[in-house]
Protein backbone atom coordinates (compact mmCIF):
# COMPACT_ATOMS: atom_id res chain seq x y z
CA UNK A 1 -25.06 15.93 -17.72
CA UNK A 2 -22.76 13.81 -15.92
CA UNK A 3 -21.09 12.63 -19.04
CA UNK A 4 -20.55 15.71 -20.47
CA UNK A 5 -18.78 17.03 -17.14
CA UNK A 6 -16.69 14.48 -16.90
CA UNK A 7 -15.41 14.60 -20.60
CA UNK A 8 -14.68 18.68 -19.90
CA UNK A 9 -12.93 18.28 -16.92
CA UNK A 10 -10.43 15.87 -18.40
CA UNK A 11 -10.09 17.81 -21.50
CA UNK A 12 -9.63 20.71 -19.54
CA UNK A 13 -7.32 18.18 -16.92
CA UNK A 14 -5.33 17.27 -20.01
CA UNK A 15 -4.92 20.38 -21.42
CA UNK A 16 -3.76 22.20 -18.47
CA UNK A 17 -1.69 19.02 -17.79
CA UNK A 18 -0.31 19.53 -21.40
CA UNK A 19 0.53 23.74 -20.78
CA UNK A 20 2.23 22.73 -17.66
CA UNK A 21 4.10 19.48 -18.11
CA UNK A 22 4.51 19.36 -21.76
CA UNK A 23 5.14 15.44 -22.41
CA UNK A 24 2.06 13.34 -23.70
CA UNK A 25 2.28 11.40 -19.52
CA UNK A 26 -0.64 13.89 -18.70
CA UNK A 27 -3.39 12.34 -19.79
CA UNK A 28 -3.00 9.62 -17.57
CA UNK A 29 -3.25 11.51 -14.32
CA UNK A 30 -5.89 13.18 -16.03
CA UNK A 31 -8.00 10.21 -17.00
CA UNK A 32 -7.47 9.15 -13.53
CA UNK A 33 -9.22 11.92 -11.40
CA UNK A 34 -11.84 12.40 -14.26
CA UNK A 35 -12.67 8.50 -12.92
CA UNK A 36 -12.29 9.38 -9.38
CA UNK A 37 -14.27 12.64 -8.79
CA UNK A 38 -17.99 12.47 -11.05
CA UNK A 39 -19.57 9.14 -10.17
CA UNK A 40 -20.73 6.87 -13.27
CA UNK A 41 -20.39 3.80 -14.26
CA UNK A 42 -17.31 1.89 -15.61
CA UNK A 43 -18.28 1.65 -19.43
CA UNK A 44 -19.58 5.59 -19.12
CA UNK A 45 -16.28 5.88 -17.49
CA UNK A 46 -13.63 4.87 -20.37
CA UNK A 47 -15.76 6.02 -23.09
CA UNK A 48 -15.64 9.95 -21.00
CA UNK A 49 -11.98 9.70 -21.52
CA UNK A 50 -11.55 7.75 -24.72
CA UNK A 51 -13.38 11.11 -25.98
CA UNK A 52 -11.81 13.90 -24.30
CA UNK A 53 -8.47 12.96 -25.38
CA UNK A 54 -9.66 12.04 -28.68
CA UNK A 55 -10.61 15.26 -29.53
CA UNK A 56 -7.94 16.93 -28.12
CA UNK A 57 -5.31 14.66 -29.23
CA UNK A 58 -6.73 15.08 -33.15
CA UNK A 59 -6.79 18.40 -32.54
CA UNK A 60 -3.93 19.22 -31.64
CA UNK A 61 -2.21 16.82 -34.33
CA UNK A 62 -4.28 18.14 -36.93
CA UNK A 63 -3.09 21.88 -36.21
CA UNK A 64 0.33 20.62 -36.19
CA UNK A 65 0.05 19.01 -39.05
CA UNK A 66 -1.29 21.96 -40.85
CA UNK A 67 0.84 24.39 -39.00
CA UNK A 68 4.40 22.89 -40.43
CA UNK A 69 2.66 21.66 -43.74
CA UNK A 70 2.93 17.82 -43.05
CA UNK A 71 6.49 17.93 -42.69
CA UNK A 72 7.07 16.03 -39.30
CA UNK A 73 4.00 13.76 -40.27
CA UNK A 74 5.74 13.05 -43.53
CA UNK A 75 8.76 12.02 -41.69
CA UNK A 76 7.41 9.81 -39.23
CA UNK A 77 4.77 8.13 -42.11
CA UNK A 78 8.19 7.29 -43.67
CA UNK A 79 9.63 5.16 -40.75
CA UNK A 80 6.56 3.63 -40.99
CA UNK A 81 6.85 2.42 -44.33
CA UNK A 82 5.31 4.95 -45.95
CA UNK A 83 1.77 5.17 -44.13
CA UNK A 84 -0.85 7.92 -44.93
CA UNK A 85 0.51 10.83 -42.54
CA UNK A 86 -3.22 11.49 -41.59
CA UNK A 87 -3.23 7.70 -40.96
CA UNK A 88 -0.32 8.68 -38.67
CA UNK A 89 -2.55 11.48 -36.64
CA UNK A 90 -5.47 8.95 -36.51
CA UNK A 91 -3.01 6.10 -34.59
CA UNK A 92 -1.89 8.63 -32.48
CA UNK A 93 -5.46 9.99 -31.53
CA UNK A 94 -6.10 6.15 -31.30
CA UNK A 95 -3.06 5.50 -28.64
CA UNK A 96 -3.52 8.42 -26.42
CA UNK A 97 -8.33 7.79 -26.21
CA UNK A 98 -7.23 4.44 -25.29
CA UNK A 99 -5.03 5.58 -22.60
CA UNK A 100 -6.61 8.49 -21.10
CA UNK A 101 -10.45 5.71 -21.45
CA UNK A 102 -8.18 3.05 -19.16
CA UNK A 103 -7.07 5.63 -16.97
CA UNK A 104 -10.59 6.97 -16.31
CA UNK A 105 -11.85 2.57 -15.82
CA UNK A 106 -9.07 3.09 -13.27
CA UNK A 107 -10.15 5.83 -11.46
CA UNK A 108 -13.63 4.51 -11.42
CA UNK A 109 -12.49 0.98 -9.64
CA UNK A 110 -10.21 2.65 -7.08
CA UNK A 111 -13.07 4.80 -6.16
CA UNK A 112 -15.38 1.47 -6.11
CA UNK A 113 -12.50 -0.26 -3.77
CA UNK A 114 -13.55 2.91 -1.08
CA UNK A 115 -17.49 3.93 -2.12
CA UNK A 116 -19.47 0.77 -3.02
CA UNK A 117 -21.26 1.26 -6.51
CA UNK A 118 -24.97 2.41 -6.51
CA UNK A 119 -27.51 -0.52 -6.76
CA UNK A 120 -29.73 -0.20 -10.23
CA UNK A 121 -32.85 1.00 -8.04
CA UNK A 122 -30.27 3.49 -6.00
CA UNK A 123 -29.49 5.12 -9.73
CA UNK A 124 -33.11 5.35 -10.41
CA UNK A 125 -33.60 7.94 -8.00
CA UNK A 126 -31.00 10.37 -9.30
């Protein structure tokens, strides 16, 4: 239940963050306090935010994508020599899950430098 707490609240984070702000930046703040605020542990912690943004990154690139009928992913796909434009929504998922999963690691070890981590027999109990 943890898990799936944390992954809302930074989708939600990041997609309030993304309303407000409007540049992709958000996610990192995001990621951050997703790692700060529910306790688990450091792998749990990158793979919470490597989803959330995931989803809502392909998402929202897929809808764009379909929205303007590839055009802007046809455009970019040919700076990049030609690529797939679906290949380009995929690296861009890709980019923004592996920022928003550091962001949460970091939020996780600057709460560790405060709170020390709970012993394996601690998390038993909970």
């Amino acid at each position: 239940m943890k898990y799936l707490g944390k992954i809302v609240l930074i989708l939600v984070l990041t997609y309030v963050g993304h309303l407000i702000s409007g540049p992709f930046w958000y996610l990192i703040p995001a990621g951050f306090i997703g790692g700060l605020l529910i306790i688990t542990s450091p792998r749990a912690a990158f793979f919470c935010g490597f989803f959330a943004v995931s989803v809502l990154y392909f998402g929202t690139a897929f809808q764009s994508h379909i929205s303007y009928d590839g055009v802007l992913t046809d455009r970019v796909s040919a700076l990049f020599m030609g690529l797939n434009p679906l290949l380009i929504v995929l690296i861009a998922t890709m980019l923004g899950a592996l920022t928003a999963g550091f962001a949460a690691l970091t939020g996780t070890y600057f709460r560790e430098l405060f709170i020390p981590p709970l012993t394996k027999r601690q998390r038993n109990y909970y």
